[in-house]
N, C-alpha and C. Protein backbone atom coordinates (compact mmCIF):
# COMPACT_ATOMS: atom_id res chain seq x y z
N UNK A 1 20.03 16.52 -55.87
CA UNK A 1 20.55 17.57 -55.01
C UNK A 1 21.18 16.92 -53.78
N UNK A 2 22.64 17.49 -53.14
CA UNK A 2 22.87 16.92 -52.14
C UNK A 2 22.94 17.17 -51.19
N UNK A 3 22.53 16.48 -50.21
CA UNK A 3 21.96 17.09 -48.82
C UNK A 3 23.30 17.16 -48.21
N UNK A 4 23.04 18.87 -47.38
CA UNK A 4 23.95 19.02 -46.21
C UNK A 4 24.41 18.36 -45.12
N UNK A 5 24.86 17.86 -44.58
CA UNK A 5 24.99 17.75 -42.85
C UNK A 5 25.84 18.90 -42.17
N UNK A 6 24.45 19.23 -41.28
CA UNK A 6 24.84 20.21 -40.71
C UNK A 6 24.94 20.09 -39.22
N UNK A 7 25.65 20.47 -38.50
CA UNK A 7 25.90 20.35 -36.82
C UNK A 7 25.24 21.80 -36.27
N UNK A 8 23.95 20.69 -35.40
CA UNK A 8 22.93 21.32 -34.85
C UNK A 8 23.90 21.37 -33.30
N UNK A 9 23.79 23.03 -32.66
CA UNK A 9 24.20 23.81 -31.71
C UNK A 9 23.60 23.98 -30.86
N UNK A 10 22.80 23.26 -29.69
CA UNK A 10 21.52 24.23 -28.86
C UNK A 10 21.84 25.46 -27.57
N UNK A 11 21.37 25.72 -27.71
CA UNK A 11 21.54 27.20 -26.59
C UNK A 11 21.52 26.39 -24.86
N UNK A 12 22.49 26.67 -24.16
CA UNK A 12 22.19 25.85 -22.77
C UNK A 12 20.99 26.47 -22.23
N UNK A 13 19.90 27.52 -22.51
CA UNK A 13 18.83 27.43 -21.81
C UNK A 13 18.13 26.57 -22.53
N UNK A 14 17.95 26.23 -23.66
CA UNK A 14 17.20 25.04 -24.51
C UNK A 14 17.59 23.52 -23.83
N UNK A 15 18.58 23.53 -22.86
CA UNK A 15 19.38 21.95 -22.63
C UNK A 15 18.24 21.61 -21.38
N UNK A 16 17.21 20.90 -21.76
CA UNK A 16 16.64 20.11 -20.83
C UNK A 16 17.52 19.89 -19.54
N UNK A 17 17.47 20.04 -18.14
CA UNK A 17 18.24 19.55 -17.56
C UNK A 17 17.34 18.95 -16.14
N UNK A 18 17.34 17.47 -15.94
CA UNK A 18 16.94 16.93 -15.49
C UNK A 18 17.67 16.33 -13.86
N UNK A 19 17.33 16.35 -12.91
CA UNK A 19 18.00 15.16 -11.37
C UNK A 19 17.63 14.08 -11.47
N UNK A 20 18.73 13.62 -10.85
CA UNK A 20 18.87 12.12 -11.19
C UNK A 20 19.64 12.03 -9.99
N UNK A 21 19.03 10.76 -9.32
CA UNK A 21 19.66 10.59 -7.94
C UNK A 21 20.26 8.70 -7.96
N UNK A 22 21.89 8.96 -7.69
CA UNK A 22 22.34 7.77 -7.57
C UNK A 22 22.61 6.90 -6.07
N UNK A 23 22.41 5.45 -6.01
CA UNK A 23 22.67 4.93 -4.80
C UNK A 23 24.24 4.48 -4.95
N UNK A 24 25.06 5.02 -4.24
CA UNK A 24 26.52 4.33 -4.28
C UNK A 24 26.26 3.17 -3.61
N UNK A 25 25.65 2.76 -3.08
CA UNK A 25 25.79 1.51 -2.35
C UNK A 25 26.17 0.16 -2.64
N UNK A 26 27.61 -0.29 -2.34
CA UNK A 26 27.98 -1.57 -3.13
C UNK A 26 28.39 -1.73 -4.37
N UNK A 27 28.76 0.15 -4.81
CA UNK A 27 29.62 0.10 -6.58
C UNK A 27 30.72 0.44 -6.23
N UNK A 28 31.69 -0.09 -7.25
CA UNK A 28 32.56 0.57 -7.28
C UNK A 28 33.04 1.81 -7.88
N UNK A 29 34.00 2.55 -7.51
CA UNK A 29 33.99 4.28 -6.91
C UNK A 29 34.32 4.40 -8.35
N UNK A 30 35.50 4.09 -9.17
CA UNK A 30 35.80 4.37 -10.29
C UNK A 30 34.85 3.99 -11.35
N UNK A 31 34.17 2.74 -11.41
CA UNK A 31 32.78 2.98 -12.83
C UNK A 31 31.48 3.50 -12.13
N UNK A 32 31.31 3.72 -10.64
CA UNK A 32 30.50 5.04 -10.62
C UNK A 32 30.65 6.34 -10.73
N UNK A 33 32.08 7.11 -10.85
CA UNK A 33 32.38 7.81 -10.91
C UNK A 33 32.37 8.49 -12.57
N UNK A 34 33.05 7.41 -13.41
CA UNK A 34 32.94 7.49 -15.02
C UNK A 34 31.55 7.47 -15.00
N UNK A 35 30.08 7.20 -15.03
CA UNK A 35 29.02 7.15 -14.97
C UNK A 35 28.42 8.06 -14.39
N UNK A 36 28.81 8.91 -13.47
CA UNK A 36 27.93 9.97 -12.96
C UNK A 36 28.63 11.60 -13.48
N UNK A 37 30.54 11.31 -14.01
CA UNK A 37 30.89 12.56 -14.91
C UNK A 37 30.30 12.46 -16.14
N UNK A 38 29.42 11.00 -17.31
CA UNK A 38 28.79 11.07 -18.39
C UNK A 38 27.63 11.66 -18.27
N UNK A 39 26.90 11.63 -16.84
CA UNK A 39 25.85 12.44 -17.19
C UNK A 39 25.54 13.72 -16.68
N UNK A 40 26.71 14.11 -16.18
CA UNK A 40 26.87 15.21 -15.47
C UNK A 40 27.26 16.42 -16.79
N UNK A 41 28.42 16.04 -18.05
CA UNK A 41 29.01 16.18 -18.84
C UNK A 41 27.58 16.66 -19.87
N UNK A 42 26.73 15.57 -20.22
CA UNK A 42 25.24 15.72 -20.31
C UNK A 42 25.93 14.60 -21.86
N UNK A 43 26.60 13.73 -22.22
CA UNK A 43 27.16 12.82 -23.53
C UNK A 43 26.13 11.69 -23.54
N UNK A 44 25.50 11.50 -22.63
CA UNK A 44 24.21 10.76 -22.85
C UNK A 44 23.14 10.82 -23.74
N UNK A 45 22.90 12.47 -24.58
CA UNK A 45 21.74 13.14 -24.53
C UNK A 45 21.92 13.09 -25.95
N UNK A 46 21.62 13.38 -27.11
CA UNK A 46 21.62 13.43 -28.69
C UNK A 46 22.18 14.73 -29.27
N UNK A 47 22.27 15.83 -28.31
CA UNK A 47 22.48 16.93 -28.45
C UNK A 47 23.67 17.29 -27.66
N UNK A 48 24.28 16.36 -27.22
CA UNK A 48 25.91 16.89 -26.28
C UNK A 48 26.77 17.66 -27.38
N UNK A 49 26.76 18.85 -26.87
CA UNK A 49 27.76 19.79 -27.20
C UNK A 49 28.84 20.28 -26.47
N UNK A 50 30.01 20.01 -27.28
CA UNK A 50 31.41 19.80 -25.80
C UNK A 50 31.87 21.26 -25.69
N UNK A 51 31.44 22.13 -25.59
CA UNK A 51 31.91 23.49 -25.25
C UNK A 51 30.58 23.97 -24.42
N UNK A 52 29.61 23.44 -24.02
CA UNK A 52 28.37 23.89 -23.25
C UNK A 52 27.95 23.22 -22.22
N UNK A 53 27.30 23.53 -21.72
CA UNK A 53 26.96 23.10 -20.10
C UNK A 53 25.40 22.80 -20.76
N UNK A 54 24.94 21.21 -21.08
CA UNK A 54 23.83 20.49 -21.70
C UNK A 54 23.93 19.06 -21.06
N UNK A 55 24.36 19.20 -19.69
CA UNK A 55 24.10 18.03 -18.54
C UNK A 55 23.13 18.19 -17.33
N UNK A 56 23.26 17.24 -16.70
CA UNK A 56 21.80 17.34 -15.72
C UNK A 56 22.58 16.96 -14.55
N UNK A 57 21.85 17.05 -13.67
CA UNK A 57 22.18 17.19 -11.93
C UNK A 57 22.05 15.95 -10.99
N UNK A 58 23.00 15.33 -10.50
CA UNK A 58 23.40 14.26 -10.00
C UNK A 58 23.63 14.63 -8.58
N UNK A 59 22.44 13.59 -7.92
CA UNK A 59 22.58 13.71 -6.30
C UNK A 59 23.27 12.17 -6.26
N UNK A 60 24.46 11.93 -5.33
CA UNK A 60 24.76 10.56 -5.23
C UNK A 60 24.22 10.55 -3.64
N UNK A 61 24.13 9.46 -2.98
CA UNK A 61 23.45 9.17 -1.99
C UNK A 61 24.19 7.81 -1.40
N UNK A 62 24.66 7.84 0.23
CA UNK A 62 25.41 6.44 0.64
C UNK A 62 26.92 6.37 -0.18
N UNK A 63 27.46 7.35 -0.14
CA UNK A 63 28.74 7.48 -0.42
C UNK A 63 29.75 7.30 0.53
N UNK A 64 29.26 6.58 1.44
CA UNK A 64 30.07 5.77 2.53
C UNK A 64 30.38 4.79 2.52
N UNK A 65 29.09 4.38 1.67
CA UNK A 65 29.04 2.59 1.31
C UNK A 65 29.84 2.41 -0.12
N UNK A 66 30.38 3.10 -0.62
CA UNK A 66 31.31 2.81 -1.90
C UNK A 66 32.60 1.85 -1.63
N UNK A 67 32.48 1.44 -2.53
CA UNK A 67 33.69 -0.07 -2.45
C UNK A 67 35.00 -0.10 -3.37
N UNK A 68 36.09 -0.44 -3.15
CA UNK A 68 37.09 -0.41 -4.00
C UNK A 68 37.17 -2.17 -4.23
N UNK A 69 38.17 -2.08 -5.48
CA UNK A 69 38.69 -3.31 -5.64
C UNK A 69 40.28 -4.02 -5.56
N UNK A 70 40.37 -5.29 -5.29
CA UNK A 70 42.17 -5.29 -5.22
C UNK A 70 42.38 -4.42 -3.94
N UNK A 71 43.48 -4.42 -3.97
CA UNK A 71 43.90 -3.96 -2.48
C UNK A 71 44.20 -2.27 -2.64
N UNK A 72 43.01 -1.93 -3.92
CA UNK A 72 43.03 -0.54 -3.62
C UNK A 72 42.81 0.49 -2.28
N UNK A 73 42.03 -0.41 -1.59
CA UNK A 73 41.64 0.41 -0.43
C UNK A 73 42.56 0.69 0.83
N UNK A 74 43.79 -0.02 0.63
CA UNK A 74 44.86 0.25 1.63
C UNK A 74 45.57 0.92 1.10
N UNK A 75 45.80 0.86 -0.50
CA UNK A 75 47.08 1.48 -1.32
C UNK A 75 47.06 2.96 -0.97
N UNK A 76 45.14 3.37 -1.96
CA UNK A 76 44.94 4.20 -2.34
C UNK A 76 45.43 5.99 -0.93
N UNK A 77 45.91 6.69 -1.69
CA UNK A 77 46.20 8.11 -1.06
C UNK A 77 45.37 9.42 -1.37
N UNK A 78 45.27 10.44 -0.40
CA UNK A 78 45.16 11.78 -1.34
C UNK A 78 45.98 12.44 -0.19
N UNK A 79 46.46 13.20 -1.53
CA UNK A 79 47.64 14.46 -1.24
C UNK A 79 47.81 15.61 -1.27
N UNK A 80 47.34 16.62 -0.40
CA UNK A 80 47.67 18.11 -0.50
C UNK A 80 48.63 18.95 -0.40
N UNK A 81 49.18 20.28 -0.94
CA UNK A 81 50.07 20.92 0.26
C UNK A 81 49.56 22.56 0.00
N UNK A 82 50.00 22.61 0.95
CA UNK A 82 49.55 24.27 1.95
C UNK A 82 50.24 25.04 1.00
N UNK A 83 51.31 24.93 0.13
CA UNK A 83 52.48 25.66 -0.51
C UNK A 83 53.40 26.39 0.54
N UNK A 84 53.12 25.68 1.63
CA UNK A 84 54.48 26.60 2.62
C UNK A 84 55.14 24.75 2.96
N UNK A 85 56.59 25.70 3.33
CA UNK A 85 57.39 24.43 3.35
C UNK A 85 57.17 23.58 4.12
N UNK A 86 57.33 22.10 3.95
CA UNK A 86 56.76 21.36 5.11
C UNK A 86 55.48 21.24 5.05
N UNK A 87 54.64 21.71 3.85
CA UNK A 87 53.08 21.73 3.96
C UNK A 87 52.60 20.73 3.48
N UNK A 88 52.97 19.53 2.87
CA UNK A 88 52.66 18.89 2.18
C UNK A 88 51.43 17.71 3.88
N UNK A 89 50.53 16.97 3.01
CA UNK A 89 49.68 16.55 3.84
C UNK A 89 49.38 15.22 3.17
N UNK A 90 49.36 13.83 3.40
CA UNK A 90 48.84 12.73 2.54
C UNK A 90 48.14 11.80 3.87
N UNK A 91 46.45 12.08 3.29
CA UNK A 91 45.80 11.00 4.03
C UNK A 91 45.47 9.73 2.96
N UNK A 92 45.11 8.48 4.17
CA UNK A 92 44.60 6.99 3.41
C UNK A 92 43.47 7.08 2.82
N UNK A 93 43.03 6.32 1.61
CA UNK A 93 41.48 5.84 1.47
C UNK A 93 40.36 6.27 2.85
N UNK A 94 41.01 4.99 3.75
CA UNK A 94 40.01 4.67 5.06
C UNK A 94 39.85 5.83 5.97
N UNK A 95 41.22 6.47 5.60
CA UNK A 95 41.02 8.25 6.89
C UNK A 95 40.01 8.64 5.82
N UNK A 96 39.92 8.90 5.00
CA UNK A 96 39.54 9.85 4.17
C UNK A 96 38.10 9.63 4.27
N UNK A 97 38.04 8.22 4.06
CA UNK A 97 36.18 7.45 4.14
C UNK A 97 35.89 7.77 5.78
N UNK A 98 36.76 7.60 6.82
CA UNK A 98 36.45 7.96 8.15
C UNK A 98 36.03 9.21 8.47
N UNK A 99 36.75 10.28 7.61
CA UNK A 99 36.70 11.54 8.03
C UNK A 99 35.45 12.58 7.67
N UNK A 100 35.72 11.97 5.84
CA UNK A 100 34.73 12.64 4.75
C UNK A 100 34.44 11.98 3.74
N UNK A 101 33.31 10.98 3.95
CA UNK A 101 33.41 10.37 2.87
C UNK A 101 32.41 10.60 1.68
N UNK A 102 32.14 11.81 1.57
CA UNK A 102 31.66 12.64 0.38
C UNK A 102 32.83 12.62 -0.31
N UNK A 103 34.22 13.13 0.12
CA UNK A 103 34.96 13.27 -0.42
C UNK A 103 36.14 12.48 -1.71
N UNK A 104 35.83 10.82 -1.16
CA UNK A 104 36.06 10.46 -2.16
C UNK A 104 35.26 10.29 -3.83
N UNK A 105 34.07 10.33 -3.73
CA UNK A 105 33.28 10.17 -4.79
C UNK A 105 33.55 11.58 -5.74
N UNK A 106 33.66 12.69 -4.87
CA UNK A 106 33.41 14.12 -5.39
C UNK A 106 35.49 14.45 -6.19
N UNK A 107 36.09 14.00 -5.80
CA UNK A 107 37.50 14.06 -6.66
C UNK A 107 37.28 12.66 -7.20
N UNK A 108 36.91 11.71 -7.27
CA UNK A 108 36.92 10.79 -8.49
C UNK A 108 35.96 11.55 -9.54
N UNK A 109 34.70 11.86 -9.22
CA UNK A 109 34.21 12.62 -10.65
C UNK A 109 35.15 13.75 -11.22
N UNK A 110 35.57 14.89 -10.44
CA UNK A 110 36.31 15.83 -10.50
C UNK A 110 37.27 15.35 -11.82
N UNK A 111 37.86 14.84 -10.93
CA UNK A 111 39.27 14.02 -12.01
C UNK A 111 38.62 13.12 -13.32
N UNK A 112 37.03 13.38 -13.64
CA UNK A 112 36.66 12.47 -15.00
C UNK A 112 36.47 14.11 -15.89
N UNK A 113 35.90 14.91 -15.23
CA UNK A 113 35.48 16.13 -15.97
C UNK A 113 36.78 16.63 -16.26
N UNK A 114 36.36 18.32 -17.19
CA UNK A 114 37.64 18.65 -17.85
C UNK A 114 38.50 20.02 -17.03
N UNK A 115 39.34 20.03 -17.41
CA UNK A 115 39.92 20.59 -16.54
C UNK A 115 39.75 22.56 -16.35
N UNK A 116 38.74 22.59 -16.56
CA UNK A 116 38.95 24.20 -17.84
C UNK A 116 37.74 24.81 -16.95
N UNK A 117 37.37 25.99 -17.42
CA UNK A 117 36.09 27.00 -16.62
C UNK A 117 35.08 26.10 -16.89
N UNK A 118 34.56 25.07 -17.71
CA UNK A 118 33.40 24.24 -18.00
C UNK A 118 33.57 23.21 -16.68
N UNK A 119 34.66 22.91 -16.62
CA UNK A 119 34.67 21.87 -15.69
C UNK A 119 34.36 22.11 -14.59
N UNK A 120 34.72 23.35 -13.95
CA UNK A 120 34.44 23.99 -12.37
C UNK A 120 33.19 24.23 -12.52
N UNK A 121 32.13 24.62 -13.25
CA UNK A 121 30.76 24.93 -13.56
C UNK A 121 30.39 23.72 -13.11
N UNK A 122 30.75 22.62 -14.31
CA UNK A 122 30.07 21.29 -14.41
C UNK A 122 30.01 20.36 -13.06
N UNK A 123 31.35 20.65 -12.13
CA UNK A 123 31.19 20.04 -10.74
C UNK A 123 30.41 20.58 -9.73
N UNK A 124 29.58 21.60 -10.04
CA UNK A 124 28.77 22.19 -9.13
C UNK A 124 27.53 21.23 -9.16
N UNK A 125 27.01 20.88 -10.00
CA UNK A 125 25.82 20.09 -10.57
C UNK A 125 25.78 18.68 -9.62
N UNK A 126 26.99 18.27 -9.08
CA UNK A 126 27.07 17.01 -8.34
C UNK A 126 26.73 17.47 -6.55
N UNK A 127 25.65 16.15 -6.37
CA UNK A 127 25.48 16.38 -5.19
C UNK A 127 25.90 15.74 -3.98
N UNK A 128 26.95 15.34 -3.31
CA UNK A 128 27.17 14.05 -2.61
C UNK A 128 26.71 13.71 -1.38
N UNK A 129 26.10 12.78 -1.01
CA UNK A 129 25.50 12.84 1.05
C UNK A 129 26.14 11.29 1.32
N UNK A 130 26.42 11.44 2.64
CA UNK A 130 26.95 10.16 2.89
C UNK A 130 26.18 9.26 3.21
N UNK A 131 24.73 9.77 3.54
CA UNK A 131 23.56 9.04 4.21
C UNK A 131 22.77 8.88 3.00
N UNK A 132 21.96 8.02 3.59
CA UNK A 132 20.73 7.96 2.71
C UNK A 132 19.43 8.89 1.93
N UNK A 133 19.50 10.38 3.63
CA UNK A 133 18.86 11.30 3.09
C UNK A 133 19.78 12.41 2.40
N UNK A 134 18.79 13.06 1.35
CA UNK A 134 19.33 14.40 0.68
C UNK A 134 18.17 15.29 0.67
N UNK A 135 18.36 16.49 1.00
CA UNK A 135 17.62 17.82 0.49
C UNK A 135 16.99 18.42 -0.80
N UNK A 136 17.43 17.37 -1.67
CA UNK A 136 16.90 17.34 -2.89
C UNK A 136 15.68 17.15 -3.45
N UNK A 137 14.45 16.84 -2.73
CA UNK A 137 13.52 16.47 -3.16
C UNK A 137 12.38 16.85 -3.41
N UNK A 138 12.34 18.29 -3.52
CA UNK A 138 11.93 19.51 -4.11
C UNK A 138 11.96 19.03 -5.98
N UNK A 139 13.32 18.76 -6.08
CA UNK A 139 13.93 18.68 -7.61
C UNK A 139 12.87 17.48 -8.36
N UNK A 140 12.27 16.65 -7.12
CA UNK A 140 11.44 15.19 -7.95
C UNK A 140 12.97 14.43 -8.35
N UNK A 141 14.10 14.14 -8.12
CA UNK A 141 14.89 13.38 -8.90
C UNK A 141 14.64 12.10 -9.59
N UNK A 142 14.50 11.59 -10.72
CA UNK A 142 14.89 10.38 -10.90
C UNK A 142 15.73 9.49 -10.60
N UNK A 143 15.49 8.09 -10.37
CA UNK A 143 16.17 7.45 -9.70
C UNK A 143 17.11 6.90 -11.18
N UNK A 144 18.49 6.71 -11.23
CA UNK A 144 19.35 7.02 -12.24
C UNK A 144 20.43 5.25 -11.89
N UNK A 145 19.82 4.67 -12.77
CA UNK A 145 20.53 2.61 -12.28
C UNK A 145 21.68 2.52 -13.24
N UNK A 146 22.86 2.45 -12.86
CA UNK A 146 24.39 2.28 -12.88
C UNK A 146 24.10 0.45 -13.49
């Protein structure tokens, strides 16, 4: 007799979902960033199903202390605009790390997840602090080594 293979589906209240708290300190932004959208995504787990929310919750921590490589850190830009004319806005890496530097870690994951209603869900799950402390510790996080 020959056996089926069948693709097992789990319900996202069945998706274990666990915290996990990362130290940016001294990584670099782009393979911590790919590393904290894999487990945010939840593709770690035996049961990743790509139409469901079966990922776990990522506090990053010292997201000030994140490092680029190559002379990314002078190159690098981000760019907004207002949609009125003349609105356009482009700050540096270093303004950006000066100003908000949650902000770079939180659009490098952004830009790993997908682009769709899963994805805006799935970036809620990320937590970023620029310091060492977070409010998180209610959750028990695991400590989560890059």
């Amino acid at each position: 007799m020959k056996q089926e293979r069948i693709t097992r589906f789990i319900k996202a209240e069945d998706a274990n979902q666990k915290w996990y708290v990362v130290d940016a300190r001294d990584q670099v932004l782009g393979r911590l960033a790919a590393k904290v959208a894999h487990v945010i995504r939840g593709k770690h787990k035996a049961f990743f199903t790509p139409n469901m929310d079966t990922g776990d919750f990522v506090v990053v921590i010292n997201a000030e202390k994140v490092k680029m490589t190559g002379k990314r850190e002078s190159q690098k830009t981000y760019f907004t605009h207002s949609m009125y004319p003349g609105g356009a806005k482009t700050r540096s890496y270093t303004e950006m790390m000066a100003k908000k530097p949650e902000f770079a870690v939180e659009t490098a994951v952004r830009g790993m997840l997908p682009k769709t209603k899963l994805g805006k869900k799935l970036i809620k799950k990320l937590k970023v602090y620029a310091g060492e402390s977070h409010p998180h510790s209610a959750q028990k996080p695991e400590v989560l080594s890059l």
